[in-house]
PDB file of N, CA and C in Angstrom:
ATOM      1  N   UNK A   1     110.390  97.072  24.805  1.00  0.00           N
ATOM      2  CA  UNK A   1     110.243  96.793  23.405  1.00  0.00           C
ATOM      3  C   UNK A   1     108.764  96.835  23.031  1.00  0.00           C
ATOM      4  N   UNK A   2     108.828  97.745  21.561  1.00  0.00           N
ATOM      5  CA  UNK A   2     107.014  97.696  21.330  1.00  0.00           C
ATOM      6  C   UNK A   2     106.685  96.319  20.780  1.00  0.00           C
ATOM      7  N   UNK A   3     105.235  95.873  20.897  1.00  0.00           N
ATOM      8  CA  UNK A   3     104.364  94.896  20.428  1.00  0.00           C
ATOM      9  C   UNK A   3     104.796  94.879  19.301  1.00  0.00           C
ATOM     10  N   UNK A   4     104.522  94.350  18.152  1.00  0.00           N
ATOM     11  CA  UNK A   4     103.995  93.928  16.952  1.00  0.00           C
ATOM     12  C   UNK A   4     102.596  94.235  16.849  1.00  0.00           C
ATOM     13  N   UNK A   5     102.200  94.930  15.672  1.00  0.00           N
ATOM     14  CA  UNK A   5     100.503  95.249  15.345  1.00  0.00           C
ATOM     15  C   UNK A   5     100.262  94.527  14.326  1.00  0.00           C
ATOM     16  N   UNK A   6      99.347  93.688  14.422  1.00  0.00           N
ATOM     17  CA  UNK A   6      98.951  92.930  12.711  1.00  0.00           C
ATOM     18  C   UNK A   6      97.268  92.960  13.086  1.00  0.00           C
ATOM     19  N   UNK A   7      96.716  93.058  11.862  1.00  0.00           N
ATOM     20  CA  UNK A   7      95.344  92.536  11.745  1.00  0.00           C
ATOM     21  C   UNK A   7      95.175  91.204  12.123  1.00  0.00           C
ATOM     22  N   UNK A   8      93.582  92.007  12.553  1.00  0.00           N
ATOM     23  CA  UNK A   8      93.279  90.349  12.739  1.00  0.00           C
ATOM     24  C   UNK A   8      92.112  89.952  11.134  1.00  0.00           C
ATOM     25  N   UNK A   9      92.581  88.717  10.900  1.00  0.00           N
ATOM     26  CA  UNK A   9      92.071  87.401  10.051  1.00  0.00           C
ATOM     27  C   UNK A   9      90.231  87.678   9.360  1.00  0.00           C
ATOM     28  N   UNK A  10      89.828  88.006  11.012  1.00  0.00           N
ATOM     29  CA  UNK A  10      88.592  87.995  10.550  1.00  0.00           C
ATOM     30  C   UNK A  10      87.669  89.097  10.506  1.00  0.00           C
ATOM     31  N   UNK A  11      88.012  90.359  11.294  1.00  0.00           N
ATOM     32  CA  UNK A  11      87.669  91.538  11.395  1.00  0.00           C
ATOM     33  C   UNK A  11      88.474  92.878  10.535  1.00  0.00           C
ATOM     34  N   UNK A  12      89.491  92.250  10.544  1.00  0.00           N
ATOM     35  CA  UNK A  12      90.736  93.461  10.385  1.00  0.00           C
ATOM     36  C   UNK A  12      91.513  94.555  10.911  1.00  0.00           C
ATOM     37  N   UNK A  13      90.663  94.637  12.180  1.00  0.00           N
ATOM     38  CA  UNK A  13      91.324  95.544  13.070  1.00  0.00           C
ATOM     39  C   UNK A  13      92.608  95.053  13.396  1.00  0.00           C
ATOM     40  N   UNK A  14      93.374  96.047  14.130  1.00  0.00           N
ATOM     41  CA  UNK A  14      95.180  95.868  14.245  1.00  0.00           C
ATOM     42  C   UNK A  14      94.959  95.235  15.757  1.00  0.00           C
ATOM     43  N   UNK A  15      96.395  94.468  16.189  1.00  0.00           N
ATOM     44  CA  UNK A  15      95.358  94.105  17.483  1.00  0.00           C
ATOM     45  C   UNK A  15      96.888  93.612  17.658  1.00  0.00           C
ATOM     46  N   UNK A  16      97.212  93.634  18.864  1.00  0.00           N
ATOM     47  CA  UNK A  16      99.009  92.827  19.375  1.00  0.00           C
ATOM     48  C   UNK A  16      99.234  91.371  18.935  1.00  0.00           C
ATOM     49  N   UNK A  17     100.573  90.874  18.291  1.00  0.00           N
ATOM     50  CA  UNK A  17     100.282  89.679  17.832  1.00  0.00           C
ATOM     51  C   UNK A  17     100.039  88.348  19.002  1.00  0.00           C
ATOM     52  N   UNK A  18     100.755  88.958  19.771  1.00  0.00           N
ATOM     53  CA  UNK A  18     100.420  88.214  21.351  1.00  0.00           C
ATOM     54  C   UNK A  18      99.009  87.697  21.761  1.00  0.00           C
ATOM     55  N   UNK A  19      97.975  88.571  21.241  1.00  0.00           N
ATOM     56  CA  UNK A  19      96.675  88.375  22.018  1.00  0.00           C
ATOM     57  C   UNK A  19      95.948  87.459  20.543  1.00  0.00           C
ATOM     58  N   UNK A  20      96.552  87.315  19.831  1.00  0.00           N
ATOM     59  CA  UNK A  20      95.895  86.511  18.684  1.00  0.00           C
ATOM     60  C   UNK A  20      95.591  84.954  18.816  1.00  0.00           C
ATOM     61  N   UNK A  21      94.388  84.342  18.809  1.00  0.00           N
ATOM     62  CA  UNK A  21      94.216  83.185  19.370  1.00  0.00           C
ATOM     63  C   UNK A  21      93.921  82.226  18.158  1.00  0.00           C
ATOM     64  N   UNK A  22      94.474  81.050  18.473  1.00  0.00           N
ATOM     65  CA  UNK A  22      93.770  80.102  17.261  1.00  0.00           C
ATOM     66  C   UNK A  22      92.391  79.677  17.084  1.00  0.00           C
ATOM     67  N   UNK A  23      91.045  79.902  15.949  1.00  0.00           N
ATOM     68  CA  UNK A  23      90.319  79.070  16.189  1.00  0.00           C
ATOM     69  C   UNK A  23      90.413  78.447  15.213  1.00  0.00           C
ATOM     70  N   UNK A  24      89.933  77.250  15.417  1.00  0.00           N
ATOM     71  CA  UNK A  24      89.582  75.858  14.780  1.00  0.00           C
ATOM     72  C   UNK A  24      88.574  75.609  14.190  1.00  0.00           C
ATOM     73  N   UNK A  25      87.413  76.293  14.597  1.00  0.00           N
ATOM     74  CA  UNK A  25      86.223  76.385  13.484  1.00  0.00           C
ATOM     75  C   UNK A  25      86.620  77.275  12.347  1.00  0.00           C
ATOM     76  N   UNK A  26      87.069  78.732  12.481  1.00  0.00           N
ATOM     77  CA  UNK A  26      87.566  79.496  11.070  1.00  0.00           C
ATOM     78  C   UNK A  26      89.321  79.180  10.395  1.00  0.00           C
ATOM     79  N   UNK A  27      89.575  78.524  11.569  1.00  0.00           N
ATOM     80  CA  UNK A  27      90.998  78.289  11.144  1.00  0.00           C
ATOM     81  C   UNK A  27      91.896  78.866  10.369  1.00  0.00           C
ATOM     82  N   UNK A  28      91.763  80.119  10.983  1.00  0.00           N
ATOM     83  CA  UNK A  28      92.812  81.350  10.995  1.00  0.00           C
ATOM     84  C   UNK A  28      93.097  81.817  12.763  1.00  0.00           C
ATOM     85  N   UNK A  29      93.844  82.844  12.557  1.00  0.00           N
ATOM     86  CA  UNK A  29      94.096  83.769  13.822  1.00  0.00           C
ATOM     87  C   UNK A  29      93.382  84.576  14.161  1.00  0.00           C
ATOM     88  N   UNK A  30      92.362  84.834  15.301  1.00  0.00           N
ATOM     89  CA  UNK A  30      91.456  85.811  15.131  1.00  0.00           C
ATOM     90  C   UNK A  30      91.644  86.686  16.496  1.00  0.00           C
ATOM     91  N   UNK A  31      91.736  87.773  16.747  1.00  0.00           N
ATOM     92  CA  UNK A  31      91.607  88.959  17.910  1.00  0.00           C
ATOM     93  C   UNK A  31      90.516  88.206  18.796  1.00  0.00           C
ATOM     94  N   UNK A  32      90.785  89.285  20.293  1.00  0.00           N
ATOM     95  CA  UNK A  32      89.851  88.396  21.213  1.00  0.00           C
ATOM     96  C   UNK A  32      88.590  88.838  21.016  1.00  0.00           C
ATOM     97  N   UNK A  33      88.445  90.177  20.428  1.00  0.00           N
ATOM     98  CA  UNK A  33      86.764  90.648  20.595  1.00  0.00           C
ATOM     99  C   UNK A  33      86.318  89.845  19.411  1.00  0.00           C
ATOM    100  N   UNK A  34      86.622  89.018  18.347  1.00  0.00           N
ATOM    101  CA  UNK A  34      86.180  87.892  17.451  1.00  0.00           C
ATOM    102  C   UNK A  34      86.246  87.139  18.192  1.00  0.00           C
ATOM    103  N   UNK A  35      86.929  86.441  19.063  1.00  0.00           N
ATOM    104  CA  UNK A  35      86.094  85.346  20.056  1.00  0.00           C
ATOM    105  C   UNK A  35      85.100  85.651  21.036  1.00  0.00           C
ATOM    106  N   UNK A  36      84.832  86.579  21.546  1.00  0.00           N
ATOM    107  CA  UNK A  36      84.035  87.132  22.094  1.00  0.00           C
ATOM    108  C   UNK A  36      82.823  86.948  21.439  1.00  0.00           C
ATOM    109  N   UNK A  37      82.658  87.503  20.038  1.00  0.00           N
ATOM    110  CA  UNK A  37      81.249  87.748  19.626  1.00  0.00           C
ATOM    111  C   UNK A  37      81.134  86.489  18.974  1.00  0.00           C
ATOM    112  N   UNK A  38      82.340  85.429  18.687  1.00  0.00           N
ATOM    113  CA  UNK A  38      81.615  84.306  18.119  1.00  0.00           C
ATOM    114  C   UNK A  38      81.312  83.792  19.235  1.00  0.00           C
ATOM    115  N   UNK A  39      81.137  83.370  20.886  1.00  0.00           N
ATOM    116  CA  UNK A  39      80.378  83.148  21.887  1.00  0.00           C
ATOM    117  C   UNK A  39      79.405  83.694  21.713  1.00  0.00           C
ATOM    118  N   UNK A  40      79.126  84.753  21.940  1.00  0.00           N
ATOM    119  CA  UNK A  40      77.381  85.308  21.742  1.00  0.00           C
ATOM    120  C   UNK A  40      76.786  84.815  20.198  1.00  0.00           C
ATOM    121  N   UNK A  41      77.563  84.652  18.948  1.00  0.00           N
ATOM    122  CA  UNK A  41      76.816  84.202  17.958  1.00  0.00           C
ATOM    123  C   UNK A  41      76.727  82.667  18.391  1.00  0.00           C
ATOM    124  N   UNK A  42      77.311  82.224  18.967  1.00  0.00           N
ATOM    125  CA  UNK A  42      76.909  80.527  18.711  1.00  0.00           C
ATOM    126  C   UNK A  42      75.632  80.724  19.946  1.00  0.00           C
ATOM    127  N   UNK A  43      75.799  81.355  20.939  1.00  0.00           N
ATOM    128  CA  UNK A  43      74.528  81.538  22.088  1.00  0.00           C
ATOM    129  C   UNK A  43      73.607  81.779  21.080  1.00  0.00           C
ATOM    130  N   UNK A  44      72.626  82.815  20.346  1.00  0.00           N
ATOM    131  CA  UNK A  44      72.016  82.804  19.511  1.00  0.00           C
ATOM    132  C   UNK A  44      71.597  82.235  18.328  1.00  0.00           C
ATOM    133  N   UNK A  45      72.941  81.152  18.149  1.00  0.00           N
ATOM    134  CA  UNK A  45      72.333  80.166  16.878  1.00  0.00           C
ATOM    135  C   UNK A  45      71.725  78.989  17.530  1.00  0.00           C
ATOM    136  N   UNK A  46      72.249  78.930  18.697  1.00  0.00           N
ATOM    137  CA  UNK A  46      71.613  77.160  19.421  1.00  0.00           C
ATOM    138  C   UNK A  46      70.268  77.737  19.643  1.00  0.00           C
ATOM    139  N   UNK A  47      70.057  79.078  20.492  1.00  0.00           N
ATOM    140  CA  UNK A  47      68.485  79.322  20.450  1.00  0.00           C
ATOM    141  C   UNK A  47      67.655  79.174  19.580  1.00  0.00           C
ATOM    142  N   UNK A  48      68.306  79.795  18.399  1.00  0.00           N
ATOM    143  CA  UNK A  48      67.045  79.689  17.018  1.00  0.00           C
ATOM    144  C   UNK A  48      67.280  78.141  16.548  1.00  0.00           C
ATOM    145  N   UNK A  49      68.416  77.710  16.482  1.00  0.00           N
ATOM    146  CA  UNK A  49      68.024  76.277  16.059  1.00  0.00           C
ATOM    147  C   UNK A  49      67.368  75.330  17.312  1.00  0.00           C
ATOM    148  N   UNK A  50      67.402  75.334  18.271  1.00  0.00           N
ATOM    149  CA  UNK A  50      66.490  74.665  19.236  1.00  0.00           C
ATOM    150  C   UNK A  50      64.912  75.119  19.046  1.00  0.00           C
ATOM    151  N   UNK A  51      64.299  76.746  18.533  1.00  0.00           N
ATOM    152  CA  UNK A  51      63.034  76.713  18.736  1.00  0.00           C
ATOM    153  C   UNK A  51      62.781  76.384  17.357  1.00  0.00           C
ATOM    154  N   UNK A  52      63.884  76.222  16.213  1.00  0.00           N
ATOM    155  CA  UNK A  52      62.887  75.619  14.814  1.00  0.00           C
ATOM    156  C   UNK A  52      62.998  74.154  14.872  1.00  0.00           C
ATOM    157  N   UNK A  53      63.839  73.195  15.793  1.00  0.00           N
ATOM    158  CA  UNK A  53      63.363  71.980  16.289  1.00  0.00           C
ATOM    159  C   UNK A  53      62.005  71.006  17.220  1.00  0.00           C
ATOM    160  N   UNK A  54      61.940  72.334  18.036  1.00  0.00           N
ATOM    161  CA  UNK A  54      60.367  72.134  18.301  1.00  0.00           C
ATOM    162  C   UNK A  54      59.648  72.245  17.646  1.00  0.00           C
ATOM    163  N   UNK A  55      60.066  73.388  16.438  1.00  0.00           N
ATOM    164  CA  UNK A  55      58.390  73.519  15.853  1.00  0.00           C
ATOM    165  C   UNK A  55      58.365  72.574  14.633  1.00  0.00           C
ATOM    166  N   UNK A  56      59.596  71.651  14.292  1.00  0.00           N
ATOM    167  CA  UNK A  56      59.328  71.119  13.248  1.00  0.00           C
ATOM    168  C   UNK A  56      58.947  69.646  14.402  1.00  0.00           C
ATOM    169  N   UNK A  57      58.795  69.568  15.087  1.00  0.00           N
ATOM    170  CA  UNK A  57      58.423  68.157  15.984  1.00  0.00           C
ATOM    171  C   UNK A  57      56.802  68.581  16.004  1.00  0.00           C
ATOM    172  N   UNK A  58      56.307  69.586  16.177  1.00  0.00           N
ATOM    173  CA  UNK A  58      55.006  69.724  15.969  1.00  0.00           C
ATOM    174  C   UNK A  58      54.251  69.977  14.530  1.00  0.00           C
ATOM    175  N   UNK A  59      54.971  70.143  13.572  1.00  0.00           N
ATOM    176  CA  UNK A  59      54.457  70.284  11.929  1.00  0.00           C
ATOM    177  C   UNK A  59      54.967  69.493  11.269  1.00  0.00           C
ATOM    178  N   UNK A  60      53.888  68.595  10.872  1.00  0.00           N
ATOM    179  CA  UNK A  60      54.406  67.576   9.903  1.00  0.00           C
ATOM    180  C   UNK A  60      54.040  67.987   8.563  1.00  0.00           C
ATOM    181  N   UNK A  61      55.349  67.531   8.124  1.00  0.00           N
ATOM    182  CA  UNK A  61      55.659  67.927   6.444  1.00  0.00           C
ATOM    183  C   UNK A  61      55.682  67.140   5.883  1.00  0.00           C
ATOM    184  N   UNK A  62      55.387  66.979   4.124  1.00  0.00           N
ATOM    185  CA  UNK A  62      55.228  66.100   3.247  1.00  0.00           C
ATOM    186  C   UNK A  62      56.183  66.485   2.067  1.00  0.00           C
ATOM    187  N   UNK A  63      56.687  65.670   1.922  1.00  0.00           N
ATOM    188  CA  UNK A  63      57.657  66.443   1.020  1.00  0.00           C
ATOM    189  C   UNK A  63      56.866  65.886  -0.405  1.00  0.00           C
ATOM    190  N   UNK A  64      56.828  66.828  -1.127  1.00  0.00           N
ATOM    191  CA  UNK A  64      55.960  67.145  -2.785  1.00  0.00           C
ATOM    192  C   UNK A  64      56.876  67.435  -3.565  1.00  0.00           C
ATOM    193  N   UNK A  65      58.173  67.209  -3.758  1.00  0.00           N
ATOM    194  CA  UNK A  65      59.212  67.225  -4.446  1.00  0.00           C
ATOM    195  C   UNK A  65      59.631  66.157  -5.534  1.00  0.00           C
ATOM    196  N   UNK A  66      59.523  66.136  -6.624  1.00  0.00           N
ATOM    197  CA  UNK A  66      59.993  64.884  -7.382  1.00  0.00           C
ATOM    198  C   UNK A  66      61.163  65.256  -8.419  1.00  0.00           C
ATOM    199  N   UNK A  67      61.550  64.478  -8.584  1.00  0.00           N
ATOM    200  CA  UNK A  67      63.209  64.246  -9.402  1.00  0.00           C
ATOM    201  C   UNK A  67      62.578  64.639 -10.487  1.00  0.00           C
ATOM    202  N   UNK A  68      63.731  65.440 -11.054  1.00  0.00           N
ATOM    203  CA  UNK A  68      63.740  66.006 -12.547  1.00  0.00           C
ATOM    204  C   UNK A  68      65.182  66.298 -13.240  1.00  0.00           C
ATOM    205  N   UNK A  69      64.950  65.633 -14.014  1.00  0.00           N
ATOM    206  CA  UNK A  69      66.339  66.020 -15.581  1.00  0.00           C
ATOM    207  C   UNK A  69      65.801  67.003 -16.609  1.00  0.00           C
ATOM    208  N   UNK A  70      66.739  68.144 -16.732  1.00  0.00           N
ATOM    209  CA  UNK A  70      66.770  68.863 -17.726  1.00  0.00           C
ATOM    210  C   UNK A  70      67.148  68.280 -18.950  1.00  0.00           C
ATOM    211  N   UNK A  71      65.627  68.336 -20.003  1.00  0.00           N
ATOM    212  CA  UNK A  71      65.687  68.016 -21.066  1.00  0.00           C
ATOM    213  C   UNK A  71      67.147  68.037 -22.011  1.00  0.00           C
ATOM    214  N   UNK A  72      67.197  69.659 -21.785  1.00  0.00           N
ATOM    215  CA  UNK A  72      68.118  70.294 -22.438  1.00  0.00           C
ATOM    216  C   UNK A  72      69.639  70.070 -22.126  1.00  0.00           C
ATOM    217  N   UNK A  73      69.758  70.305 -20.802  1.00  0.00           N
ATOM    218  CA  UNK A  73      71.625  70.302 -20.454  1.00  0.00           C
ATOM    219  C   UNK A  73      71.424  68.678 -19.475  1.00  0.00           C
ATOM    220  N   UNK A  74      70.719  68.119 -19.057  1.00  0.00           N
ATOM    221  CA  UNK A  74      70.783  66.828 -18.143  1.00  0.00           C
ATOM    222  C   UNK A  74      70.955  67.159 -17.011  1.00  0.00           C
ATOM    223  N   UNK A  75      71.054  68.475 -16.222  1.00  0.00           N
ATOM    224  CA  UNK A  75      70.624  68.148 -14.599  1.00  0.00           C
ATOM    225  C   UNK A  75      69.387  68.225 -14.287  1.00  0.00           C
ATOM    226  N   UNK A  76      70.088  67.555 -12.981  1.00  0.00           N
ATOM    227  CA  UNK A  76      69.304  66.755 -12.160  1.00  0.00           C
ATOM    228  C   UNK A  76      68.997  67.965 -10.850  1.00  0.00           C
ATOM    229  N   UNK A  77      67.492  68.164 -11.104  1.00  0.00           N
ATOM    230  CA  UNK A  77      66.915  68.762  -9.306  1.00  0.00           C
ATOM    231  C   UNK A  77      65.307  68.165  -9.165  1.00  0.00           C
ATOM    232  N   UNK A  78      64.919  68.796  -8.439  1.00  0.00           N
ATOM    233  CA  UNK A  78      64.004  68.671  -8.143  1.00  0.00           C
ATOM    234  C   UNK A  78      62.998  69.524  -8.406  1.00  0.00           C
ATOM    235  N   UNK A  79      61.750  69.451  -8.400  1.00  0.00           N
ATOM    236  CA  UNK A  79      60.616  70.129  -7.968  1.00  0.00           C
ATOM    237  C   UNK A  79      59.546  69.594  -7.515  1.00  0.00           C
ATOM    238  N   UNK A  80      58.754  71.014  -6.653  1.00  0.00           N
ATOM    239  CA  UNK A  80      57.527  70.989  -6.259  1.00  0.00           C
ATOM    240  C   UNK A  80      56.257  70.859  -6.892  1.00  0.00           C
ATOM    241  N   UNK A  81      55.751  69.586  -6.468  1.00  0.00           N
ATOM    242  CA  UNK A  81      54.476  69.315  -7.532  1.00  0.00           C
ATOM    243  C   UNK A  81      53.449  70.355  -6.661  1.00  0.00           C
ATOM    244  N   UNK A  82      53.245  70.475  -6.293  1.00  0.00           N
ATOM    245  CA  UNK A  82      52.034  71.468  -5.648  1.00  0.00           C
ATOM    246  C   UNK A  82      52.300  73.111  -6.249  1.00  0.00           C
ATOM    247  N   UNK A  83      53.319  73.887  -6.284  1.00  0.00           N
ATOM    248  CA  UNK A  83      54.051  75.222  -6.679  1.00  0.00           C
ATOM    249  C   UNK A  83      53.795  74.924  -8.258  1.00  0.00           C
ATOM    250  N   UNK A  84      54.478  73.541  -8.524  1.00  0.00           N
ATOM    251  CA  UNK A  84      55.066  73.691 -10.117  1.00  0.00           C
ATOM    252  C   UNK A  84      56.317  74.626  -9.728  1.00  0.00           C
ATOM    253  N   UNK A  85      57.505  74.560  -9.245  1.00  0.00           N
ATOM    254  CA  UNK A  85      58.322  75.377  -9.142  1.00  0.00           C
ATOM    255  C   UNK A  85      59.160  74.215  -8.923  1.00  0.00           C
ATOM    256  N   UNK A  86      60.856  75.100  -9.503  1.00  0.00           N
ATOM    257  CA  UNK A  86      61.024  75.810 -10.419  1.00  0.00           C
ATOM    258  C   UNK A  86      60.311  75.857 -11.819  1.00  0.00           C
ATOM    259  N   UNK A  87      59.983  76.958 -12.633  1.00  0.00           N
ATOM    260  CA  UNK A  87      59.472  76.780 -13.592  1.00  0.00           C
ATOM    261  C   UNK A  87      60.317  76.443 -15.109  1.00  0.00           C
ATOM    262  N   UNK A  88      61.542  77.330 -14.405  1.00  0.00           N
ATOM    263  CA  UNK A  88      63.214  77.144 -15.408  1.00  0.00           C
ATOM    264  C   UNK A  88      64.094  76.333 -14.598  1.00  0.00           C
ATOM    265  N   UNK A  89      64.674  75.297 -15.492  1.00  0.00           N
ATOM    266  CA  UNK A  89      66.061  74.629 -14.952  1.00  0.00           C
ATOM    267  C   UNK A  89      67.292  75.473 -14.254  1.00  0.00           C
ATOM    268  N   UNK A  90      67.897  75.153 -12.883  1.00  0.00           N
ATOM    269  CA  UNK A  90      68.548  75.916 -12.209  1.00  0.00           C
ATOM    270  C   UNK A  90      69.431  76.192 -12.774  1.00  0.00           C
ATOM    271  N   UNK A  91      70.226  75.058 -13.498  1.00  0.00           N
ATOM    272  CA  UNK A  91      71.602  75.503 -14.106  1.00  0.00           C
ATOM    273  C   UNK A  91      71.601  76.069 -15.708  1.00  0.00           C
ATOM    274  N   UNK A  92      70.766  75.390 -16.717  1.00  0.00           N
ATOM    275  CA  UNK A  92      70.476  76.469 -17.864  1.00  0.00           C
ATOM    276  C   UNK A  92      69.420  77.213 -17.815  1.00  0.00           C
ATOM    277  N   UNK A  93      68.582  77.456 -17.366  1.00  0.00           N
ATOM    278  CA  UNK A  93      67.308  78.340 -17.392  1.00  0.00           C
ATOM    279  C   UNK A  93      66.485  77.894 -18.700  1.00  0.00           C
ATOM    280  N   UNK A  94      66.730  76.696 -18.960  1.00  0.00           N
ATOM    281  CA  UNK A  94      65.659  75.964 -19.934  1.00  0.00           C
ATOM    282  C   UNK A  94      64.608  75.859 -19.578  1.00  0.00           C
ATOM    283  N   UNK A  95      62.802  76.207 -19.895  1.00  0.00           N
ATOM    284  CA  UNK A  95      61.802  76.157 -19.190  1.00  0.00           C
ATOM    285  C   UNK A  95      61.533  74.493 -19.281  1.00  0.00           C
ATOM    286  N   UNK A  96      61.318  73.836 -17.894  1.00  0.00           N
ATOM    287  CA  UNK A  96      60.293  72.388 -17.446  1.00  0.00           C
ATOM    288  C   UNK A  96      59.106  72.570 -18.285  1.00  0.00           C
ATOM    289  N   UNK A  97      58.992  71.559 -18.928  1.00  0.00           N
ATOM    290  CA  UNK A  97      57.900  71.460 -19.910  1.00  0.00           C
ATOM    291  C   UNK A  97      56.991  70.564 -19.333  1.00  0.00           C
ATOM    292  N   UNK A  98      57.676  69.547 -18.553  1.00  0.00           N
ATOM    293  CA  UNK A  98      56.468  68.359 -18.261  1.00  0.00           C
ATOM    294  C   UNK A  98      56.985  67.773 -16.656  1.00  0.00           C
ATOM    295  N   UNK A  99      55.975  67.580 -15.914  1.00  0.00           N
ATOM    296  CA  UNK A  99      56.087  67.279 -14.700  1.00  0.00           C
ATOM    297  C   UNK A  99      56.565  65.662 -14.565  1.00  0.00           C
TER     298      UNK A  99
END
């Protein structure tokens, strides 16, 4: 008896429904060469997030950010007092008039 062919979830390639595995982080059905390369992507994300943990243990930051309400519509973000940025409100694009 033949297989069953269905896509897989996260790639789309056709792939036997047999070899389709559950993951729990995307929580769908995904083919094995999608588990495959999400092993090598998580190998490569712990690297880069481990060397921007060292380097933020050696650079100390100040955060220059202060609370701001849009005059105009009432949200709430922030900005950079050193930049002056944003110069327009994120959600209406009303220009910050006063720091």
């Amino acid at each position: 008896m033949q297989e069953i062919m269905v896509p897989c979830k996260k790639c789309g390639n056709k792939v036997p429904a047999s070899s389709l595995k559950l993951d729990i982080d995307e929580k769908m059905m995904i083919c094995p060469d999608c588990i495959k390369n999400k092993g090598i992507h998580k190998e490569i994300k712990e690297e880069i997030f481990h060397k921007k943990e060292e380097n933020k243990d050696n650079v100390e930051v100040k955060s220059t950010k202060i609370a701001h309400k849009c005059a105009s519509c009432g949200y709430k973000f922030k900005i950079d007092v050193e930049t002056k940025k944003p110069k327009n409100c994120p959600y209406c694009n009303a220009r910050v008039m006063m720091f």
